[in-house]
Protein backbone atom coordinates (compact mmCIF):
# COMPACT_ATOMS: atom_id res chain seq x y z
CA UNK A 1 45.78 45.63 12.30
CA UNK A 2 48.71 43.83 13.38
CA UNK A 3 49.06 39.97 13.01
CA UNK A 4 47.98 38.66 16.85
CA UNK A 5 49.88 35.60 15.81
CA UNK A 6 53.05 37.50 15.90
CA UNK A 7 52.41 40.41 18.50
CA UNK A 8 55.36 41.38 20.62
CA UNK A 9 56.16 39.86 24.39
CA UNK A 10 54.14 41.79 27.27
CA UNK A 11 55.93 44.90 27.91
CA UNK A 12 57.76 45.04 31.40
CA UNK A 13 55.41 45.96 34.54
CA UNK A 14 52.80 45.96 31.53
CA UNK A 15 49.79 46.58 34.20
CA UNK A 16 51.84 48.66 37.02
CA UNK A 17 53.48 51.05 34.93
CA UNK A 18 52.48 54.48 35.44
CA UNK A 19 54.34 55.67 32.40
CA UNK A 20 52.62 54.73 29.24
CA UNK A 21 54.46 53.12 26.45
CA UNK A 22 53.95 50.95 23.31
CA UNK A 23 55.59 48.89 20.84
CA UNK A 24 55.78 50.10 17.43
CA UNK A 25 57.11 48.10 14.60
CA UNK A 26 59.40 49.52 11.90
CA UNK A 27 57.09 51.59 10.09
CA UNK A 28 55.95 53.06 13.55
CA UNK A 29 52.76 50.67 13.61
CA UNK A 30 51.46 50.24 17.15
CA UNK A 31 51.75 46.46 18.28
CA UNK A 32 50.67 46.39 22.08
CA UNK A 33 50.56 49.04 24.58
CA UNK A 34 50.60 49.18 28.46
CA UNK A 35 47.83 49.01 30.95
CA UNK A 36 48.53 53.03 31.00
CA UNK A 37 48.39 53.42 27.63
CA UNK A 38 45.24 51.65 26.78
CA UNK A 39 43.83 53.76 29.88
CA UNK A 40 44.13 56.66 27.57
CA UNK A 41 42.35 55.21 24.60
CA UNK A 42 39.15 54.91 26.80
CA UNK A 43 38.58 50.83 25.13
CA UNK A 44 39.41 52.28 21.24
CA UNK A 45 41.29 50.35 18.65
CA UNK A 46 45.28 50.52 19.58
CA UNK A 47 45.26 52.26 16.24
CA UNK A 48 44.15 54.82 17.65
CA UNK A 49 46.78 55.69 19.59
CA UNK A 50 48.86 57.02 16.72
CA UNK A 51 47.12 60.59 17.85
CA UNK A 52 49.14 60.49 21.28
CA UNK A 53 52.69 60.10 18.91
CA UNK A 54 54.36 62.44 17.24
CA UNK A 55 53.48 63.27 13.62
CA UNK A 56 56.79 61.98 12.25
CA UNK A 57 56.88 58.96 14.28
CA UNK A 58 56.97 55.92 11.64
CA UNK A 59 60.37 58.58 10.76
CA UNK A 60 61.39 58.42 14.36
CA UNK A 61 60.92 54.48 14.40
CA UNK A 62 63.06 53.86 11.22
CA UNK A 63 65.86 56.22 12.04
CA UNK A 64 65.88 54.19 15.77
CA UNK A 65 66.13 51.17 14.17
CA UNK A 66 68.71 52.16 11.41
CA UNK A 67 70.94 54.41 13.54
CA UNK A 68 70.83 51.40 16.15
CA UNK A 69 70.39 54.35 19.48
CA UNK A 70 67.45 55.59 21.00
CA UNK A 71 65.84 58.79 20.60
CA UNK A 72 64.87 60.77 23.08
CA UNK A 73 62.31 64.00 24.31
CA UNK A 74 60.74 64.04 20.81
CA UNK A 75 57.63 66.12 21.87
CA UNK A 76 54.10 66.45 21.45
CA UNK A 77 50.97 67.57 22.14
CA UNK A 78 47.52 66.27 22.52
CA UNK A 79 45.38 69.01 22.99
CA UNK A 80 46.34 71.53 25.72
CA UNK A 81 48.48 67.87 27.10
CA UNK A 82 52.63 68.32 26.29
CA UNK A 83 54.17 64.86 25.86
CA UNK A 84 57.59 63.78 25.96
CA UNK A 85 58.48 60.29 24.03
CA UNK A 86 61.20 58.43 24.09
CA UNK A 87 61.67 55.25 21.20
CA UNK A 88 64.20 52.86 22.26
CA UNK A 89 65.02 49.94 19.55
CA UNK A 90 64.90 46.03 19.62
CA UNK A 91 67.25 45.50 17.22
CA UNK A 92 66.58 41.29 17.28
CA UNK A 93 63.37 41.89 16.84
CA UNK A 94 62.90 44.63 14.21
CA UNK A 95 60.57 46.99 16.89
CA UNK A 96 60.81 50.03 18.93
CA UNK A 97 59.47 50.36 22.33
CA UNK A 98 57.97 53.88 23.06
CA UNK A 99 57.61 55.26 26.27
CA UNK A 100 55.95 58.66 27.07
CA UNK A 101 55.31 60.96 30.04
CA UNK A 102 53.40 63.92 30.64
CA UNK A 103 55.67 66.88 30.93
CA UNK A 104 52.70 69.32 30.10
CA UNK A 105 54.23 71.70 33.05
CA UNK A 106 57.84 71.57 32.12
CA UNK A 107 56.76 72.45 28.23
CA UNK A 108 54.66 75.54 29.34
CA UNK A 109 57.09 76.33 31.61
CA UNK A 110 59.50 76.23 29.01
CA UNK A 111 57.69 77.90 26.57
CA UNK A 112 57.10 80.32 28.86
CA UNK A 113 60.74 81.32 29.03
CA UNK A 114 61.36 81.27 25.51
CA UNK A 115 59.12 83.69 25.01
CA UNK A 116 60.36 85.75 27.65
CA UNK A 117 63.68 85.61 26.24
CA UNK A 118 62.30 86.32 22.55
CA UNK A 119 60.76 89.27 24.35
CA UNK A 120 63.53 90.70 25.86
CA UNK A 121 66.23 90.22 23.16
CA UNK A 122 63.45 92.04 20.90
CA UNK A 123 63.03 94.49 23.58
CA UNK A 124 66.81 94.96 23.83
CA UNK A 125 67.93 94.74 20.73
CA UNK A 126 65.54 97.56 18.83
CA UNK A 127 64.63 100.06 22.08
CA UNK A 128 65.91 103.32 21.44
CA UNK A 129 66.90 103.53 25.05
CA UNK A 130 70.11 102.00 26.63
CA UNK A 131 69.78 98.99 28.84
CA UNK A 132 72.55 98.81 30.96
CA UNK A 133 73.66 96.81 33.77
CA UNK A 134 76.21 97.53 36.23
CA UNK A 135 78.57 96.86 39.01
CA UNK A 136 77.63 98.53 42.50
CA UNK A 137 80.60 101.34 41.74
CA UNK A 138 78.90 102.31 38.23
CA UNK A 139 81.45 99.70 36.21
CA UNK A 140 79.22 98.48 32.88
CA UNK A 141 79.13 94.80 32.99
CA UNK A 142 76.60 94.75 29.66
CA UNK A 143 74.78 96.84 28.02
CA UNK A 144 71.66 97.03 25.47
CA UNK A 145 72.87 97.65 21.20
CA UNK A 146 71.38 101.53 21.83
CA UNK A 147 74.84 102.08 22.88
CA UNK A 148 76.07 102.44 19.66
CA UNK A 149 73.61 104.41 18.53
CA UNK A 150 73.53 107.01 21.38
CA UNK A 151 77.48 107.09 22.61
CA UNK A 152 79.31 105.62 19.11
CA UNK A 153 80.60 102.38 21.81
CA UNK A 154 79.34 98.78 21.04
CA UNK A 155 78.51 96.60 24.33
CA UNK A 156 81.90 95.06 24.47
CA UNK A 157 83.41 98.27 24.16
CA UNK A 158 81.75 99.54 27.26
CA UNK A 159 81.80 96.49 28.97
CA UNK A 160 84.07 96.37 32.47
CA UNK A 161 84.66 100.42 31.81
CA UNK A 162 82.99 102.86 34.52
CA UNK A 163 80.33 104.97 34.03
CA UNK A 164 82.15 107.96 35.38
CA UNK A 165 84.33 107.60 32.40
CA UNK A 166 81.86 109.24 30.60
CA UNK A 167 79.82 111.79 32.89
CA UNK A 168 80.51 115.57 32.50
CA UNK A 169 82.73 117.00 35.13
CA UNK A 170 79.76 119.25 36.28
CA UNK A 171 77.72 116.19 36.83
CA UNK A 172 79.82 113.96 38.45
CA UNK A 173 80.17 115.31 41.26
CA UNK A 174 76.37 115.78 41.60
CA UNK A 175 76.93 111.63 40.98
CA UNK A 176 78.10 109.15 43.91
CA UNK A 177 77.36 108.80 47.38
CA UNK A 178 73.86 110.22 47.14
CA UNK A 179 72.83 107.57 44.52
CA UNK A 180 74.87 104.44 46.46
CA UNK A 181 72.55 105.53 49.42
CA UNK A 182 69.39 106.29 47.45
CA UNK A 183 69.98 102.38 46.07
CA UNK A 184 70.87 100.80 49.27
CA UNK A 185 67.90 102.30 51.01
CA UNK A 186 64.88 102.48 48.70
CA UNK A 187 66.61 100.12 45.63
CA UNK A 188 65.61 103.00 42.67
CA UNK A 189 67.12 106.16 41.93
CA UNK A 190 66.46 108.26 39.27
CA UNK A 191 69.06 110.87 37.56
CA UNK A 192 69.74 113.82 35.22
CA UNK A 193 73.16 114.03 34.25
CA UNK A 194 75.68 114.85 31.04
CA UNK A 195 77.07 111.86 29.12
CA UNK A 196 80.41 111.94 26.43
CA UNK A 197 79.89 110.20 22.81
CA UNK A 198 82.35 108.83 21.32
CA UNK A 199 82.40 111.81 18.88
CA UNK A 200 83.67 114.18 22.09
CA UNK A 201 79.96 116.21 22.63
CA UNK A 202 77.51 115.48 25.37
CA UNK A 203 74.02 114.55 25.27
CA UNK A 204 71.51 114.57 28.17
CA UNK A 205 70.31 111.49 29.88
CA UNK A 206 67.56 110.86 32.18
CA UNK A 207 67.87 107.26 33.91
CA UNK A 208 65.94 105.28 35.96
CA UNK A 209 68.43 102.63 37.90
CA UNK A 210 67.01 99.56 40.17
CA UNK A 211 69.15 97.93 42.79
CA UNK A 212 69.22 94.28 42.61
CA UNK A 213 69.93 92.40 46.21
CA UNK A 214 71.93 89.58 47.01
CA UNK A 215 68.80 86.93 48.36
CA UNK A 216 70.85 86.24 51.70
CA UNK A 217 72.33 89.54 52.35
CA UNK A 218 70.40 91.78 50.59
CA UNK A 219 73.27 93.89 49.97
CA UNK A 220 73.45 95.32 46.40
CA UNK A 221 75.19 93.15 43.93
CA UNK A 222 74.05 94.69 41.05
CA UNK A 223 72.50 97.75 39.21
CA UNK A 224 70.11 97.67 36.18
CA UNK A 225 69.36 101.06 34.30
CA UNK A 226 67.41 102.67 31.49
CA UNK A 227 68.52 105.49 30.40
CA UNK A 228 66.71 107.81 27.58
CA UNK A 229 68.03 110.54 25.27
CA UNK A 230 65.94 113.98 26.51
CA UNK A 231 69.13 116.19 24.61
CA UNK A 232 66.22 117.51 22.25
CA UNK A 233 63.81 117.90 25.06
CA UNK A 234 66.36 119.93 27.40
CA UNK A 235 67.02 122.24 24.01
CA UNK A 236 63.40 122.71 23.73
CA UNK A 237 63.11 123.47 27.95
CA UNK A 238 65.83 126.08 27.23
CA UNK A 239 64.21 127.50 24.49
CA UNK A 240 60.81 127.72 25.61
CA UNK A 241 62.46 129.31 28.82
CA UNK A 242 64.19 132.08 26.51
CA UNK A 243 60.71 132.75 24.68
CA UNK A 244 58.94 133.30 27.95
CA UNK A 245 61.80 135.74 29.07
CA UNK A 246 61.06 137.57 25.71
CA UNK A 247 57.99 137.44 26.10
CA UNK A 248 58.33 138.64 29.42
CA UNK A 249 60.46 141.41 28.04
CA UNK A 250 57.93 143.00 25.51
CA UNK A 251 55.21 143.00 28.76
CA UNK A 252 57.57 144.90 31.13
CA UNK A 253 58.04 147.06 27.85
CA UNK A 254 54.29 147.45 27.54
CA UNK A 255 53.48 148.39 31.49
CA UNK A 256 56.62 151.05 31.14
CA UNK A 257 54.49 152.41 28.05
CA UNK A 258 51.10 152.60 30.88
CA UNK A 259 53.38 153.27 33.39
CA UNK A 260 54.62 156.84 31.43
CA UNK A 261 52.99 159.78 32.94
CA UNK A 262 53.60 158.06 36.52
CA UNK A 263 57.55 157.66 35.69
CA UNK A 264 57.43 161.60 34.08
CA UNK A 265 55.83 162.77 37.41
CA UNK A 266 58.55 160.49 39.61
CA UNK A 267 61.74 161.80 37.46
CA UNK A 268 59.79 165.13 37.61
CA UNK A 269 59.56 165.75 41.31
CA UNK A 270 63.18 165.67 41.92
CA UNK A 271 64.63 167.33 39.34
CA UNK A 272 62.11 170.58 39.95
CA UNK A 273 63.50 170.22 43.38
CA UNK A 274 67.12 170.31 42.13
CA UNK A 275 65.83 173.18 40.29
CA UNK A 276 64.20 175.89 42.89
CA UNK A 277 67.34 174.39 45.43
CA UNK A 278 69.94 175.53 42.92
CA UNK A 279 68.02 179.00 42.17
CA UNK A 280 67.61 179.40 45.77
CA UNK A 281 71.67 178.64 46.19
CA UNK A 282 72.71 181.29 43.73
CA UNK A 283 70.63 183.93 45.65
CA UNK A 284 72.34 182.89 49.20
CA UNK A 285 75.54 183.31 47.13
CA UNK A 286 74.84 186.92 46.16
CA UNK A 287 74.25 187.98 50.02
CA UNK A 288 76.71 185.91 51.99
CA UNK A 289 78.13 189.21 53.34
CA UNK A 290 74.76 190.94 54.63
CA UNK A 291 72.88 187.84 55.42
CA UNK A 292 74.50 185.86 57.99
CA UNK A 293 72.19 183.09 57.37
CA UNK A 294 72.69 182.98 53.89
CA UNK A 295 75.82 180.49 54.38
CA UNK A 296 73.75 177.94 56.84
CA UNK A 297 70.70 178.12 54.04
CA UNK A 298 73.36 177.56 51.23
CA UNK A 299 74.51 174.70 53.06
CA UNK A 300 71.10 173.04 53.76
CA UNK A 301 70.23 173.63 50.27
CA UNK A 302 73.11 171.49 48.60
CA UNK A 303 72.05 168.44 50.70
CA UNK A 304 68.68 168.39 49.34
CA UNK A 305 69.83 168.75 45.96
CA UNK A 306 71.83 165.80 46.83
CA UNK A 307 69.13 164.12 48.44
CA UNK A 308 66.60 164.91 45.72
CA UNK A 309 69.21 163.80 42.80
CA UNK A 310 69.95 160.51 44.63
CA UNK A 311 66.45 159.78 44.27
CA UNK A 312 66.19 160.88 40.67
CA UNK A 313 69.40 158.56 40.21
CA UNK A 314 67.33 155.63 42.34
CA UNK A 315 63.98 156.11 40.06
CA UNK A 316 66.43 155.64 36.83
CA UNK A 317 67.92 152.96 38.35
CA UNK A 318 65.06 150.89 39.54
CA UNK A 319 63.61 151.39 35.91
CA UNK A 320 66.63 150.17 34.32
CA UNK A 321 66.90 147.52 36.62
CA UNK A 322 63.03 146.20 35.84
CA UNK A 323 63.13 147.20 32.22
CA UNK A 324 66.84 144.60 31.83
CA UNK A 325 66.75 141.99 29.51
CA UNK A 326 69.15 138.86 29.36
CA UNK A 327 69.15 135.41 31.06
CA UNK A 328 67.40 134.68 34.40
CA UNK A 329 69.61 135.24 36.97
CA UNK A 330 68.38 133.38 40.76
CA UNK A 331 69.66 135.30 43.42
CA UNK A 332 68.64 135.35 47.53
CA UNK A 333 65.68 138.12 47.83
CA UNK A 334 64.45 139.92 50.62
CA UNK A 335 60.87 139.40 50.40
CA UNK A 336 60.42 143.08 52.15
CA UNK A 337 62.43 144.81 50.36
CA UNK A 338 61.48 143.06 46.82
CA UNK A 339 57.65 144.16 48.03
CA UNK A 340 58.59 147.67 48.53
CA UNK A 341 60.31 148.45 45.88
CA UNK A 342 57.45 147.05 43.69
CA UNK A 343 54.81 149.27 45.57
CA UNK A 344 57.19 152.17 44.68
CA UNK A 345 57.23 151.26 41.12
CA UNK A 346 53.46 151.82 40.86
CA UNK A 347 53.27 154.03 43.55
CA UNK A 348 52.54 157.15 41.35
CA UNK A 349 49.56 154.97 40.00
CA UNK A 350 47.81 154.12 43.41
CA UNK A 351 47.88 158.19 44.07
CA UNK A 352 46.26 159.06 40.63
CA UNK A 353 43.61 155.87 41.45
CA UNK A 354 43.17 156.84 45.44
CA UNK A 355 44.43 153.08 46.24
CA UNK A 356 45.99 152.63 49.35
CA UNK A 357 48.53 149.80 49.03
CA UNK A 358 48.88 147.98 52.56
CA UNK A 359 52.02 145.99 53.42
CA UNK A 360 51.71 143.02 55.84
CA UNK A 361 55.19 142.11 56.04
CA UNK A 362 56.86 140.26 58.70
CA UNK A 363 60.04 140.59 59.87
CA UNK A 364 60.85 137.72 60.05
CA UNK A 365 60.38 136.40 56.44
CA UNK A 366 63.13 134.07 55.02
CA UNK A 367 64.98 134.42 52.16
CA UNK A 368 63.70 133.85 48.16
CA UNK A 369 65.66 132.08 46.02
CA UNK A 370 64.40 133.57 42.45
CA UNK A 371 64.83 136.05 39.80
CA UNK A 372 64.28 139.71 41.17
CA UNK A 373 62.91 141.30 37.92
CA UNK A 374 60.66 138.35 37.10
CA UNK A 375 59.29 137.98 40.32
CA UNK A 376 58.98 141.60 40.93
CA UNK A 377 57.19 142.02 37.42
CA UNK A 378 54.93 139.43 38.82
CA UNK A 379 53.57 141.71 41.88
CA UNK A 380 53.68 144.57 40.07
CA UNK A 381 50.91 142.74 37.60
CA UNK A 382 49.10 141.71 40.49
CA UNK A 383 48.64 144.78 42.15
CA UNK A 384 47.70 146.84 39.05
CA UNK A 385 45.18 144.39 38.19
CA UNK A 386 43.99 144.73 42.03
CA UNK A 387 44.18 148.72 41.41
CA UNK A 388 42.18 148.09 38.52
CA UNK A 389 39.16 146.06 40.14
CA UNK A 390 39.22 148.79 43.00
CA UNK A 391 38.41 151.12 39.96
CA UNK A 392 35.18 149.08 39.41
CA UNK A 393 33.62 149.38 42.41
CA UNK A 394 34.97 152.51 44.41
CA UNK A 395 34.65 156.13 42.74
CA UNK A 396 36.91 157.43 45.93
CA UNK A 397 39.44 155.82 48.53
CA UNK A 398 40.40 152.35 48.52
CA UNK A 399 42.45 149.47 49.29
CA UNK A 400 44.54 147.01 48.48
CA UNK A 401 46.79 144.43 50.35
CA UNK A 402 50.01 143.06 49.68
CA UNK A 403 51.19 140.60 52.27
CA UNK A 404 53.86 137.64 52.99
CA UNK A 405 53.66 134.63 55.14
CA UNK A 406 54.80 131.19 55.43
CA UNK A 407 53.04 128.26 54.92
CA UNK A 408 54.27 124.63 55.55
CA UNK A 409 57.69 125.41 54.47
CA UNK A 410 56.46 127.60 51.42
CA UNK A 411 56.04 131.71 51.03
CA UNK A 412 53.06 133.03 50.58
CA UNK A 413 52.83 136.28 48.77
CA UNK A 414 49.02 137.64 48.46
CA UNK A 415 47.66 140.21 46.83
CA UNK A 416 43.73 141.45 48.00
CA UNK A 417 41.54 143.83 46.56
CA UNK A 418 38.41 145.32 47.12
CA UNK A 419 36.68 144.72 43.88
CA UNK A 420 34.10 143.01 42.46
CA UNK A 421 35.88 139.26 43.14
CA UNK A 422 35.22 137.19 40.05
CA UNK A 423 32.95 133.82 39.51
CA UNK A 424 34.31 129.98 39.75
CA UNK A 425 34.14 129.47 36.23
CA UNK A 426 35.73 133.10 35.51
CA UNK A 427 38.80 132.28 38.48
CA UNK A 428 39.45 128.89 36.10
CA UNK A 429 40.27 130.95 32.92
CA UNK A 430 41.83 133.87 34.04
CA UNK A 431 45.25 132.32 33.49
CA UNK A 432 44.34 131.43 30.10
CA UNK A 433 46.13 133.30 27.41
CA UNK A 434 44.09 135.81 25.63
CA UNK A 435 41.49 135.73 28.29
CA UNK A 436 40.50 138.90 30.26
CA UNK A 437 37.87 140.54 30.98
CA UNK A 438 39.40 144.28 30.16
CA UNK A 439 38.12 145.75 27.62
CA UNK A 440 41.76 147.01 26.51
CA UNK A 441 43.22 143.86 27.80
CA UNK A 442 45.56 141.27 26.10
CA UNK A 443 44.28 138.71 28.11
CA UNK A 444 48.40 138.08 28.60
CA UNK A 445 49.57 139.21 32.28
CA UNK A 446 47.89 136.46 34.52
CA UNK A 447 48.80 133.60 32.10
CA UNK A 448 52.98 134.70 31.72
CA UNK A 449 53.18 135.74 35.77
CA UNK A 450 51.44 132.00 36.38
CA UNK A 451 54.66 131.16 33.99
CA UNK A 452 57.21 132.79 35.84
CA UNK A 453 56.19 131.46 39.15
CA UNK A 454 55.85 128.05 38.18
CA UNK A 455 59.22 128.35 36.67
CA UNK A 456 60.85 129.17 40.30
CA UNK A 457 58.46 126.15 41.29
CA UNK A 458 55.59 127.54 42.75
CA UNK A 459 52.01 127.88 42.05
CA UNK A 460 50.05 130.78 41.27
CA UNK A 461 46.16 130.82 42.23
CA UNK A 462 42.80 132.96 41.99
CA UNK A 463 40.49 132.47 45.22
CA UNK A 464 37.83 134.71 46.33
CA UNK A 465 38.66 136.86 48.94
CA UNK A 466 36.68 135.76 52.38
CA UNK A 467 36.18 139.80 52.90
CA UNK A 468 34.37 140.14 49.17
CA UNK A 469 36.63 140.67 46.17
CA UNK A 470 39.64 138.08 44.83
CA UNK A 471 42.66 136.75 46.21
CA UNK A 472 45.68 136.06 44.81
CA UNK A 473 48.21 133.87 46.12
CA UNK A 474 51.29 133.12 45.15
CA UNK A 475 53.32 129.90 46.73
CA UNK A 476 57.06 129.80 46.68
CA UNK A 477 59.26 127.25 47.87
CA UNK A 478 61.77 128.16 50.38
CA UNK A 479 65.05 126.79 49.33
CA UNK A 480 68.48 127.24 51.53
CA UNK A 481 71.37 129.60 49.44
């Protein structure tokens, strides 16, 4: 304890101070302390106190003293209590006064934002995404270290240069005034687009911007965006999407296989036509001069060979046409006519199974934006499956019903049968592939038509029919040319 003999002069405002504070002598010994001070001790010994100082204070104390200059927002903590102390030396008298004050919220508060920043520069500095921010007209003004890594440029190097620098030609123009308004009214955009490395190839982006206001104004000052590599992901899209059309391929291939005796009998028809026409021609030939209507018969002969070959030509044709393979190729449809032309391809089929196919067709039906053979392969798998269910339940006539409608700004294209329907649990699986419930079945139409349609955006469905037997129903957005 220190000498009382020799204890230091009461400290200024000793009892009114709010701010506790002590003298210490050179070896950082508390002397006396304040009314505030000894409020904390709670009547201990003044030795006590040495808890409230920092660890290294008798340090602190002799560096004061020998550096002759206070020392100032040394910190420390009691507890879950941040203190702030200040020694300030009495050179004459060999001692340093030290005053404290509570800055427990400052600390946190400051603590707080270290972390934050430790956060984000770790964030920043190892994401494999770019971080960019940007002036309102796409200009970088920074830019996360990803850049290197995912366009060859370091920050600086992209820094004050625009973003359109860098965008494929094809996607800039999809770029501009539809994203300035998408961030002035909502504040978030999001885009798929083309950028240039360094290197001279592209890689796809998808990025997520956020506006960032001006308090007052609320104008945009300022654009932050994250933008993520998905070059492998598109690849992988446009593979997948050239498997299915395979895939798609080798079924169309299969049905023509079923379809056989129906496609002999179609190309058949005609060309026996041609046939008994022609015969029938040469004959009128032979007695143009004693049968004066030999010449009329001739004449009404050649036009239905024509007729009959045009239709041979059209059967060819439309085979050919749904038998293609190659890329998908979206093109405006005409629902009716698409429907039609799918009910003749199985027509043949419906006569040997006594179906009736009935068309509910508007007339005034917009039109599809989609792939014709795709979507036509599609019906045509729907109404042989309907055919098929008829088959299960009716030994003689039938039906089945192919319509088109439209929905809250979708097409609806239904096919109903009069089978057997299906249960809940069955209607859940029967777009699973390798499911059916043929017993010569591959288990493969449902589950690549449900494909298909979803690729044009749309939704294929099983429901039971309200009239007995199952419903399917295909929705298709309407889109403008």
């Amino acid at each position: 304890m220190p000498d009382t003999e020799h204890l230091p002069p009461a400290l200024p405002c000793e009892d009114t101070d709010p701010q506790p504070a002590l003298w210490l002598d050179a070896d950082g010994v508390p002397l006396r302390a304040n009314g505030a001070f000894l409020r904390w001790l709670e009547d201990a010994p003044l030795e006590e106190g040495r808890r409230f100082l920092p660890v290294n204070h008798p340090q602190l104390a002799r560096a004061c003293l020998a550096q002759q200059r206070a020392i100032e927002d040394v910190e420390a903590w009691v507890g879950e209590r941040g203190l702030l102390w200040h020694f300030i030396p009495d050179l004459a008298a060999g001692r340093v006064l030290a005053r404290c004050r509570d800055a427990t919220q400052a600390l946190r508060r400051e603590q707080d934002a270290t972390r934050a920043r430790r956060l984000y520069r770790l964030i920043t500095e190892n994401t494999t995404d770019l971080i960019s921010r940007h002036t309102p007209d796409g200009r970088f003004l920074d830019a996360s270290p990803a850049s290197w890594r995912l366009l060859g440029y370091w920050p600086e190097q992209l820094r004050g240069r625009s973003l359109r620098d860098f965008l494929h030609p094809a996607d800039a123009e999809a770029l501009g005034e539809a994203e300035l308004e998408a961030l002035e009214q909502a504040g978030y955009h999001t885009a798929t687009y083309r950028l240039q490395h360094r290197e001279g190839h592209y890689l796809w982006f998808e990025t997520a911007s956020r506006a960032i206001r001006e308090t007052y104004t609320g104008s945009v000052v300022e654009v932050v965006s994250v933008a993520r590599d998905i070059t492998a992901r598109v690849a992988a899209d446009a593979r997948k999407r050239q498997l299915e059309d395979e895939l798609a391929h080798t079924a169309r291939l299969v049905m023509l296989g079923e379809l056989a005796s129906g496609i002999a009998h179609e190309i058949n028809q005609p060309l026996a036509a041609v046939m008994n026409y022609a015969s029938a021609g040469q004959r009128y030939l032979q007695h143009l001069d004693d049968n004066p209507q030999a010449e009329q018969r001739l004449a009404l002969g050649l036009e239905k060979i024509s007729e009959h070959a045009a239709h041979a030509s059209a059967v060819i044709r439309r085979l050919r046409a749904f038998l293609r393979k190659g890329q998908r190729r979206v093109q405006p449809l005409d629902v009716r006519e698409l429907a039609r032309e799918t009910v003749q391809l199985c027509a043949w089929e419906a006569a040997r199974r006594q179906v009736e196919i009935v068309l509910a067709l508007p007339d005034d039906l917009p039109t599809l934006l989609a792939d014709k053979v795709l979507l036509e392969q599609v019906l045509l798998n729907l109404l042989r499956n309907a055919m098929e269910a008829n088959g299960e339940v009716h030994q003689g006539p039938s039906r089945v019903w192919l319509g088109a409608r439209l929905d809250e700004g979708s097409m609806l294209l239904e096919v109903r049968d009069q089978g057997p329907g299906l249960s809940e649990t069955a209607r859940d699986r029967i777009f699973t592939p390798f499911f059916t419930s043929k017993a010569e079945g591959l288990g493969l139409g449902l589950s690549m038509s449900r494909n298909i349609v979803e690729g044009f955006g749309g939704e294929l469905d099983a429901l039971a029919a309200p009239q007995g037997g199952l419903l399917m129903r295909c929705r298709l957005p309407v889109r403008s040319e």
